[in-house]
C-alpha atoms as a PDB file:
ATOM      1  CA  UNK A   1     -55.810 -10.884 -51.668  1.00  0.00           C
ATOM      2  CA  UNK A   2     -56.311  -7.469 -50.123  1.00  0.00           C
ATOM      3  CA  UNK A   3     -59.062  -7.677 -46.971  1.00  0.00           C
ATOM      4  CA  UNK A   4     -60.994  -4.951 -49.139  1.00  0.00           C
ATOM      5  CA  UNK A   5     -61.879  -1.829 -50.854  1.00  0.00           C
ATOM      6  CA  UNK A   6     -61.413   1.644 -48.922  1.00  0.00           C
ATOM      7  CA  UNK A   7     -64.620   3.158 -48.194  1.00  0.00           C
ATOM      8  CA  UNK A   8     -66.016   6.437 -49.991  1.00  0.00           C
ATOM      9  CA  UNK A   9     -66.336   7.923 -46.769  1.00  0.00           C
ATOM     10  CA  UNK A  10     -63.877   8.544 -43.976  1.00  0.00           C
ATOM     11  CA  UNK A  11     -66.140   7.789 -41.058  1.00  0.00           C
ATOM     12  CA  UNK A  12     -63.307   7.289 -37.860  1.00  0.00           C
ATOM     13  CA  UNK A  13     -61.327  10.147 -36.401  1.00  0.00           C
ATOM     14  CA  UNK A  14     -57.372   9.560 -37.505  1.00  0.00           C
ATOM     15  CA  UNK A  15     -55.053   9.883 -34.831  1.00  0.00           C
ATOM     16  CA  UNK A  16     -52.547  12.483 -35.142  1.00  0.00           C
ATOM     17  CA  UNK A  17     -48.824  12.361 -33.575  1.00  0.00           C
ATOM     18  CA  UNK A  18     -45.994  15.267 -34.121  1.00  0.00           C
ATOM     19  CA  UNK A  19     -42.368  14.327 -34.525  1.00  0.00           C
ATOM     20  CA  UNK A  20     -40.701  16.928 -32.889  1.00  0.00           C
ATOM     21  CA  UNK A  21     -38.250  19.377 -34.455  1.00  0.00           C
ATOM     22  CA  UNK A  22     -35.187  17.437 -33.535  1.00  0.00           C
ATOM     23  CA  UNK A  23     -36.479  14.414 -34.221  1.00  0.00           C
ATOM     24  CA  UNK A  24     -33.347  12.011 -35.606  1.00  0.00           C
ATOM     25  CA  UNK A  25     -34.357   9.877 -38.464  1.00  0.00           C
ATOM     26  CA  UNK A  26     -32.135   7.284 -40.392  1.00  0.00           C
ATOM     27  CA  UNK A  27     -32.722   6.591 -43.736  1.00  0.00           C
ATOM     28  CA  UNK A  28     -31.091   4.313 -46.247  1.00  0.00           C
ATOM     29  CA  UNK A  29     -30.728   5.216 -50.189  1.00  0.00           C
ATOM     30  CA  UNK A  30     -29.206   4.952 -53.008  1.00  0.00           C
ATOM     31  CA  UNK A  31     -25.791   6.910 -52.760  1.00  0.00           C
ATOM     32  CA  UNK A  32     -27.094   8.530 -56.332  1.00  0.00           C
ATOM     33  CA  UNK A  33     -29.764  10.309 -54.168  1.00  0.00           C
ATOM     34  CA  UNK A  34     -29.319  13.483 -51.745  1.00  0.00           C
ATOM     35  CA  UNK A  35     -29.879  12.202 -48.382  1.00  0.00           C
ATOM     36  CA  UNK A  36     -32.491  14.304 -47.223  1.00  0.00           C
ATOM     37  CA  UNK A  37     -33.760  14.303 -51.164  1.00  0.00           C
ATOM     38  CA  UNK A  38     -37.579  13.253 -51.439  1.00  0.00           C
ATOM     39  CA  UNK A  39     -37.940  10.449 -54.416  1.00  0.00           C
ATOM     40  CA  UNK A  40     -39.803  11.933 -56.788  1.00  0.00           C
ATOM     41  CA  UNK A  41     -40.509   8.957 -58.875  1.00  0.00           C
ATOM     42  CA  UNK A  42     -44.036   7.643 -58.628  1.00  0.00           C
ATOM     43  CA  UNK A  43     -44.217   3.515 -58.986  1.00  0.00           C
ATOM     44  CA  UNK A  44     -45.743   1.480 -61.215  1.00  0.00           C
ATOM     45  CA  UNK A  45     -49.764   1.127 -60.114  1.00  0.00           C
ATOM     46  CA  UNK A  46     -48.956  -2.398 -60.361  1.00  0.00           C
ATOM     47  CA  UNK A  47     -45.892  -3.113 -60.104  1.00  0.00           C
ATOM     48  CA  UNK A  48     -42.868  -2.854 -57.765  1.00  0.00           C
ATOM     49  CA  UNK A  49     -42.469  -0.423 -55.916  1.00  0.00           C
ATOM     50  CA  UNK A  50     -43.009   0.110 -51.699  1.00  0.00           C
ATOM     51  CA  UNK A  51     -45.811   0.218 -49.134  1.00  0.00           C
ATOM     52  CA  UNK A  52     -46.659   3.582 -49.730  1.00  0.00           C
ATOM     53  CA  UNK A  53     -45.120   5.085 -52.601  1.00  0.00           C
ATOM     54  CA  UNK A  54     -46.728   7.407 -54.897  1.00  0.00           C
ATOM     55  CA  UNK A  55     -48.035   6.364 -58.026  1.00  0.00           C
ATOM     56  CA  UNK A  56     -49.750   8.548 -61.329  1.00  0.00           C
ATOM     57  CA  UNK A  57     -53.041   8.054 -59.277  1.00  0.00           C
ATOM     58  CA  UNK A  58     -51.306  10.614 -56.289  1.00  0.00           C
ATOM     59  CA  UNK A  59     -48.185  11.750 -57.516  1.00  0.00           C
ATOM     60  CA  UNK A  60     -45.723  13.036 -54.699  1.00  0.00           C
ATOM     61  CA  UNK A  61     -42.488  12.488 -53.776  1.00  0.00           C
ATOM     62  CA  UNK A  62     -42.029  10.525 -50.745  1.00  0.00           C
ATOM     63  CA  UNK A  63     -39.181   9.370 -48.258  1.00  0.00           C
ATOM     64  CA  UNK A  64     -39.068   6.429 -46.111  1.00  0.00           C
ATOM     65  CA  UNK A  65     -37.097   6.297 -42.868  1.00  0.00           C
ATOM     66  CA  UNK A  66     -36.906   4.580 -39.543  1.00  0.00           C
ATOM     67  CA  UNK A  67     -36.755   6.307 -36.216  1.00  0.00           C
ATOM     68  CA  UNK A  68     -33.843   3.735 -35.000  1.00  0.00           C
ATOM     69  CA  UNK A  69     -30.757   2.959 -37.505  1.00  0.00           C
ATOM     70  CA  UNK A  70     -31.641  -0.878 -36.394  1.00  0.00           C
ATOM     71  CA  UNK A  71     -35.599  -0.326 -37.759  1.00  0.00           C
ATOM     72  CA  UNK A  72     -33.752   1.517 -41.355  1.00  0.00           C
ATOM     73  CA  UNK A  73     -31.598  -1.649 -41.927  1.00  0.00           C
ATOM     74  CA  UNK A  74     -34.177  -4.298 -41.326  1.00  0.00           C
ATOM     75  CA  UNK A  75     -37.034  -2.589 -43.000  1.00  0.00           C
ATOM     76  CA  UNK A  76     -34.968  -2.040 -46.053  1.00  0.00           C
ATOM     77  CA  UNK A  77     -32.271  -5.166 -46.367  1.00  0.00           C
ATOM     78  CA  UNK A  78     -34.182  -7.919 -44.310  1.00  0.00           C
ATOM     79  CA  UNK A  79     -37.211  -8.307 -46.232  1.00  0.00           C
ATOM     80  CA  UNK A  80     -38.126 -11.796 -47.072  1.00  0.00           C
ATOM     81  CA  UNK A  81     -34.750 -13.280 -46.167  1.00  0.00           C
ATOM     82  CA  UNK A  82     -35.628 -16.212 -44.635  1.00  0.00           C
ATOM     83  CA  UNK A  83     -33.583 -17.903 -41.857  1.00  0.00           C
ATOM     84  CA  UNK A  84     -31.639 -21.428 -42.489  1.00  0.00           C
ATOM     85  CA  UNK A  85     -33.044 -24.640 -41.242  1.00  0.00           C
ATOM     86  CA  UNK A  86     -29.595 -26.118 -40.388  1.00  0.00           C
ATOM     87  CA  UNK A  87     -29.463 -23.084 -38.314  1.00  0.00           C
ATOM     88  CA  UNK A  88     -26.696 -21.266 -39.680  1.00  0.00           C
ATOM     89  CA  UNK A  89     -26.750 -17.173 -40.331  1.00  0.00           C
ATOM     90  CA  UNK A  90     -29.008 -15.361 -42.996  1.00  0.00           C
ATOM     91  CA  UNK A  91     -26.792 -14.379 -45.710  1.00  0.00           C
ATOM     92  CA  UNK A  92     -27.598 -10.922 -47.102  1.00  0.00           C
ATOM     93  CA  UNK A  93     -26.519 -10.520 -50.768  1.00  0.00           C
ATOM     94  CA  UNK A  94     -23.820  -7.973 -51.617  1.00  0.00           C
ATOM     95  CA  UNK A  95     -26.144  -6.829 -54.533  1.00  0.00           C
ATOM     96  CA  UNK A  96     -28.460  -5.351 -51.795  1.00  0.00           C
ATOM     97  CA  UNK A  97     -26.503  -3.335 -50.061  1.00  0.00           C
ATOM     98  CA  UNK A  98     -24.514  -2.116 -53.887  1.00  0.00           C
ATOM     99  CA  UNK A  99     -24.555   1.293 -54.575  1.00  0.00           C
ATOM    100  CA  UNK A 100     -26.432   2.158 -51.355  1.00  0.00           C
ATOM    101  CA  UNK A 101     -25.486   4.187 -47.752  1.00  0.00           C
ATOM    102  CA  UNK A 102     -27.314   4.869 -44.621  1.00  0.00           C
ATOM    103  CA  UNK A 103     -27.546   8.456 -43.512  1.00  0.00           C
ATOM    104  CA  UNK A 104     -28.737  10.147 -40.433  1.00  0.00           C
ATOM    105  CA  UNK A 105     -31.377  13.189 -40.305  1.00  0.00           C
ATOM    106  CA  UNK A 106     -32.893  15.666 -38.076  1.00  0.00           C
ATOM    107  CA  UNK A 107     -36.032  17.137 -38.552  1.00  0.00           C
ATOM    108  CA  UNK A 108     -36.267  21.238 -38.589  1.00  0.00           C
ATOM    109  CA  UNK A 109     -39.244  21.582 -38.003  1.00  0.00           C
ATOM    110  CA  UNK A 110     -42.126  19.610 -36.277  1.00  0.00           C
ATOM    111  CA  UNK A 111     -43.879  17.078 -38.741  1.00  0.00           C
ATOM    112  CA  UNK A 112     -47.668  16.124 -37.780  1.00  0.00           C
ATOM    113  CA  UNK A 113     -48.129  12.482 -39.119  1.00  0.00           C
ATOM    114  CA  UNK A 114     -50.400  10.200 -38.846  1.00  0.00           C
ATOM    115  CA  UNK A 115     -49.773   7.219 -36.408  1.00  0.00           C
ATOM    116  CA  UNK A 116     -50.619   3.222 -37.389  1.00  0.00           C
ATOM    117  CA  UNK A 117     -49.309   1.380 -34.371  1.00  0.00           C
ATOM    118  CA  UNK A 118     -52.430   0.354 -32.637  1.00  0.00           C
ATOM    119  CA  UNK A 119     -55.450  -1.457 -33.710  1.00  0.00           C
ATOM    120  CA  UNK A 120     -57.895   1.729 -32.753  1.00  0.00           C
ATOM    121  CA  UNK A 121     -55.315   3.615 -34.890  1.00  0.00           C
ATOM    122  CA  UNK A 122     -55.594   1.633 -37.483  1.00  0.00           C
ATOM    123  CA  UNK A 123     -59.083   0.820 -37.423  1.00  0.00           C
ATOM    124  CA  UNK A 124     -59.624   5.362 -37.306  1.00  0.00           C
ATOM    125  CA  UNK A 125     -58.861   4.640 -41.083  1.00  0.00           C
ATOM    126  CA  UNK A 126     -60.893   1.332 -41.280  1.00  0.00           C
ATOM    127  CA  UNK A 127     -57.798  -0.852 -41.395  1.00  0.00           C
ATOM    128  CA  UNK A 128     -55.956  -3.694 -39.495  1.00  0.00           C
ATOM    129  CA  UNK A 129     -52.488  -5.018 -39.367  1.00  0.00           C
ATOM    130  CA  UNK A 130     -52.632  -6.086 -42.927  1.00  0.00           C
ATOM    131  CA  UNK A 131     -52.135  -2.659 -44.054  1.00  0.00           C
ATOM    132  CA  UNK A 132     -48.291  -2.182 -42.126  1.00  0.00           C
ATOM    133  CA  UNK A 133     -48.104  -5.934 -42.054  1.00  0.00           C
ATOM    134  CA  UNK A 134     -48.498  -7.645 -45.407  1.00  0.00           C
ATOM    135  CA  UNK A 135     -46.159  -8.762 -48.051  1.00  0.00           C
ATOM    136  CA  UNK A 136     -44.888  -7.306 -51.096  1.00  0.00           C
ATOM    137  CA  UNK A 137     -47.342  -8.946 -53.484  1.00  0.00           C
ATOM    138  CA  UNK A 138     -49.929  -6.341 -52.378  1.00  0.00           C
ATOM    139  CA  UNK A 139     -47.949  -3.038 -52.195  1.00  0.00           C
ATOM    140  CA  UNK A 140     -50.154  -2.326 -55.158  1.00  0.00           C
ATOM    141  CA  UNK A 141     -53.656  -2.325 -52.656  1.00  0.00           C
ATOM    142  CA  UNK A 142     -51.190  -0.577 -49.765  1.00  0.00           C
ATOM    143  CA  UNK A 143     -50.612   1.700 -52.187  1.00  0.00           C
ATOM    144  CA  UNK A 144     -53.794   2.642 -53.068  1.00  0.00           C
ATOM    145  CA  UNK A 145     -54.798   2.864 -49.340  1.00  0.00           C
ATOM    146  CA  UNK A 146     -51.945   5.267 -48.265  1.00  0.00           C
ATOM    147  CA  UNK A 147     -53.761   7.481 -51.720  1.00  0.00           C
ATOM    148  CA  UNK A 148     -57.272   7.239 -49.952  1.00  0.00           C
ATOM    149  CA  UNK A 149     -55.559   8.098 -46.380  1.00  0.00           C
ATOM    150  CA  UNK A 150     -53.911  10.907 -48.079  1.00  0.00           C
ATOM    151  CA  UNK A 151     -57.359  12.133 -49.739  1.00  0.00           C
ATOM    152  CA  UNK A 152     -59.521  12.421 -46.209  1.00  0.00           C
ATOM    153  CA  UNK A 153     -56.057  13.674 -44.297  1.00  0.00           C
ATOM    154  CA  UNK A 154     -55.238  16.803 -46.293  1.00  0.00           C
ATOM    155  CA  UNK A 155     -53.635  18.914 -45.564  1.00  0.00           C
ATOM    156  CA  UNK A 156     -52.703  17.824 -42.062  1.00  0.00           C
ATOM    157  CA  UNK A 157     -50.765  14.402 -42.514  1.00  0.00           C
ATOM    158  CA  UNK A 158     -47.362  14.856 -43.662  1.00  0.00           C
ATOM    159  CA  UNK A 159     -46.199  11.437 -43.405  1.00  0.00           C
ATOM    160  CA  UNK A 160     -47.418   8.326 -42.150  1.00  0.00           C
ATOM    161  CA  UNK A 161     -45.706   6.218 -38.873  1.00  0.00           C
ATOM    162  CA  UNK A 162     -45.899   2.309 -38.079  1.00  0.00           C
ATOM    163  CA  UNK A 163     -44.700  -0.446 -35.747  1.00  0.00           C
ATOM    164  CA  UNK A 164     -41.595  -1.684 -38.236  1.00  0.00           C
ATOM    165  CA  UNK A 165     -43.117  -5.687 -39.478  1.00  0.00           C
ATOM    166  CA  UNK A 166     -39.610  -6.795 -39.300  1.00  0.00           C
ATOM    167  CA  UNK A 167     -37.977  -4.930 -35.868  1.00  0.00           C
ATOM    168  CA  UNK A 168     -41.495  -4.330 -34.364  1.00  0.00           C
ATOM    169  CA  UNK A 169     -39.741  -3.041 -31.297  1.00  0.00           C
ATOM    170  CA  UNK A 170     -39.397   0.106 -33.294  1.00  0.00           C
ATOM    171  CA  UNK A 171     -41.270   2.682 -36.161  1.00  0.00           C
ATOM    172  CA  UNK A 172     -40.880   3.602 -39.553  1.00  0.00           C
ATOM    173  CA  UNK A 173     -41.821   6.660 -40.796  1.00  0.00           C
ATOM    174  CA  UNK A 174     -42.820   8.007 -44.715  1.00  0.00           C
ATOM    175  CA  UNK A 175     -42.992  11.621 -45.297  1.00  0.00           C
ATOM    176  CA  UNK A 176     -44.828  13.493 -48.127  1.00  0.00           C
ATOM    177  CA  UNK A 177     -42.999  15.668 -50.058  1.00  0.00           C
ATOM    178  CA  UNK A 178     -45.444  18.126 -50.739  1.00  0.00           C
ATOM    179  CA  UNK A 179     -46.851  18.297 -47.298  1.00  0.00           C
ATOM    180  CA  UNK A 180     -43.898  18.911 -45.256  1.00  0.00           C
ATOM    181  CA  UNK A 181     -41.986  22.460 -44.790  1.00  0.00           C
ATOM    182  CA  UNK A 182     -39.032  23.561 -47.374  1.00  0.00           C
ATOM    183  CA  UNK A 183     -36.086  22.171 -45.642  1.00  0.00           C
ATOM    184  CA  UNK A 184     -37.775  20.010 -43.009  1.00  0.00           C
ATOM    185  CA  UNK A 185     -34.789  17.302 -43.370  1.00  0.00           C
ATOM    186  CA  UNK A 186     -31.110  18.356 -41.919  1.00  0.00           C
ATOM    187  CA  UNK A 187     -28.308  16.292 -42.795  1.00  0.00           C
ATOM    188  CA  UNK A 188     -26.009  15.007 -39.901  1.00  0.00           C
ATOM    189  CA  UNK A 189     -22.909  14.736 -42.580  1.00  0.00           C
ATOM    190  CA  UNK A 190     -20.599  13.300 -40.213  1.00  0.00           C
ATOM    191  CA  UNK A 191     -22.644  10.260 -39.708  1.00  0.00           C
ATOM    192  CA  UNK A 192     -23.382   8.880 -42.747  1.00  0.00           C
ATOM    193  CA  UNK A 193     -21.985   4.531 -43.570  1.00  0.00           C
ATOM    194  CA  UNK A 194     -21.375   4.153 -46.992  1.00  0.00           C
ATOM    195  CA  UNK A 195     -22.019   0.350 -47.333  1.00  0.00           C
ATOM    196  CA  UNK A 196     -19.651  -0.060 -50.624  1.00  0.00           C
ATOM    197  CA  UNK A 197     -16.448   0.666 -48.058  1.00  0.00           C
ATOM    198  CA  UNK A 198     -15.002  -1.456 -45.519  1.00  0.00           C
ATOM    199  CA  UNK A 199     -15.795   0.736 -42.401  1.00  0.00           C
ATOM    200  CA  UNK A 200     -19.674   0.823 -43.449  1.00  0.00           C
ATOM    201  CA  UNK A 201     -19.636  -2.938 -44.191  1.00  0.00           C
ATOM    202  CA  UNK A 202     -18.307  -3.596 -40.773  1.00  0.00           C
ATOM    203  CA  UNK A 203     -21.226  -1.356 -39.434  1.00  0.00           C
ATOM    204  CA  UNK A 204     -23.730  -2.920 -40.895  1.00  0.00           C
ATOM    205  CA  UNK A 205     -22.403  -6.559 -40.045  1.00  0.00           C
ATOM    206  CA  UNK A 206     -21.809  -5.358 -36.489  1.00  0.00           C
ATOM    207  CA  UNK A 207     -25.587  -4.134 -36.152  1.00  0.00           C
ATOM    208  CA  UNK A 208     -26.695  -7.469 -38.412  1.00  0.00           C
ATOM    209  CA  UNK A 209     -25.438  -9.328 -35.898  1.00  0.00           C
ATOM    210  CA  UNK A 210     -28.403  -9.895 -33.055  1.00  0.00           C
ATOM    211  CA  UNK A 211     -30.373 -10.794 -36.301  1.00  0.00           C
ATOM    212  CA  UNK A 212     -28.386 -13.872 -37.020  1.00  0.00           C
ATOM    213  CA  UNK A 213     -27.772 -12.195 -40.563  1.00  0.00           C
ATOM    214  CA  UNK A 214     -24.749 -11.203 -42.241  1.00  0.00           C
ATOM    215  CA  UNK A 215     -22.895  -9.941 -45.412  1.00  0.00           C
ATOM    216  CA  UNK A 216     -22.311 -12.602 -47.860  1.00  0.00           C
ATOM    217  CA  UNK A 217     -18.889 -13.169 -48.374  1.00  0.00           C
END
């Protein structure tokens, strides 16, 4: 169960961090989407969907990304995939990585978001570790968190930034459509891995690796 209810009130003082103009960003996505293209499909309330998504209750399109290639892949492919108890390597199904590429960005412009890494940070919003730390079975109470955050934030917080829950050595970053500048997101188009060919399958096995994880055959 969620740990409870956001407040009416925002009583703390949100912390407030700028990702520079420069700032590289890697983000994986469907290859049917523009790299640097916002989703603009709000999820289900209930249903589905990610940690901070929009939904009919705040509708906005929305982009997730990490600030290390490492922190895209294993915030996006290495949820819930447990490891083996003989002790052999996680096997990643094909089917996750079908259809989908990871591409590199660069911010144009400096992005003010708003920072959950530390406990004060988190408790500014009157939150703990559940909130960047829980399972998917309560996106749906994230979800309506990241709405409330959103509410007592605007206009300032274009995006939100966390410790990644699966390479905590590292941050992920979502970034609100309608809150960041026309054109924030550049497109490094020599960079991109396109997992269905055999070069960006060997990439991603290559940075799998130190996770004991790898392609299935």
């Amino acid at each position: 169960m969620p740990n409870y209810r956001p407040p009416e009130a925002l009583t703390g003082t949100p912390g407030k961090v700028t990702l520079a103009r420069g700032t590289t960003l890697y983000r994986i996505h469907g290859s049917h989407r523009g790299a640097a293209e916002f989703n603009p499909i709000p999820s289900h309330c209930l249903y589905g969907g990610g940690r901070f998504d929009a939904t009919s209750c705040d509708p906005y399109g929305y982009l997730y990304a990490g600030l290390s290639a490492a922190a895209a892949v294993c915030e996006t492919l290495l949820r819930s995939l447990p490891f083996d108890p003989s002790g052999g390597p996680r096997l990643l199904p094909r089917r996750a990585v079908e259809g989908r590429r990871l591409s590199t960005l660069r911010l144009t412009a400096d992005v003010g978001v708003l920072p959950l890494t530390s406990a004060q940070e988190l408790a500014a919003v009157h939150q703990d570790t559940w909130l960047v730390h829980t399972e998917s079975h309560e996106y749906p109470y994230t979800r309506d968190w990241a709405h409330w955050i959103r509410r007592h934030t605007e206009p300032w917080a274009q995006g939100l930034v966390w410790s990644s829950k699966r390479e905590p050595a590292d941050r992920t970053v979502v970034l609100f459509d309608d809150r960041c500048p026309e054109g924030a997101l550049g497109v490094e188009e020599g960079d991109a891995m396109d997992f269905g060919t055999a070069e960006g399958r060997e990439w991603l096995n290559s940075l799998l690796l130190p996770y004991y994880v790898q392609l299935a055959p």
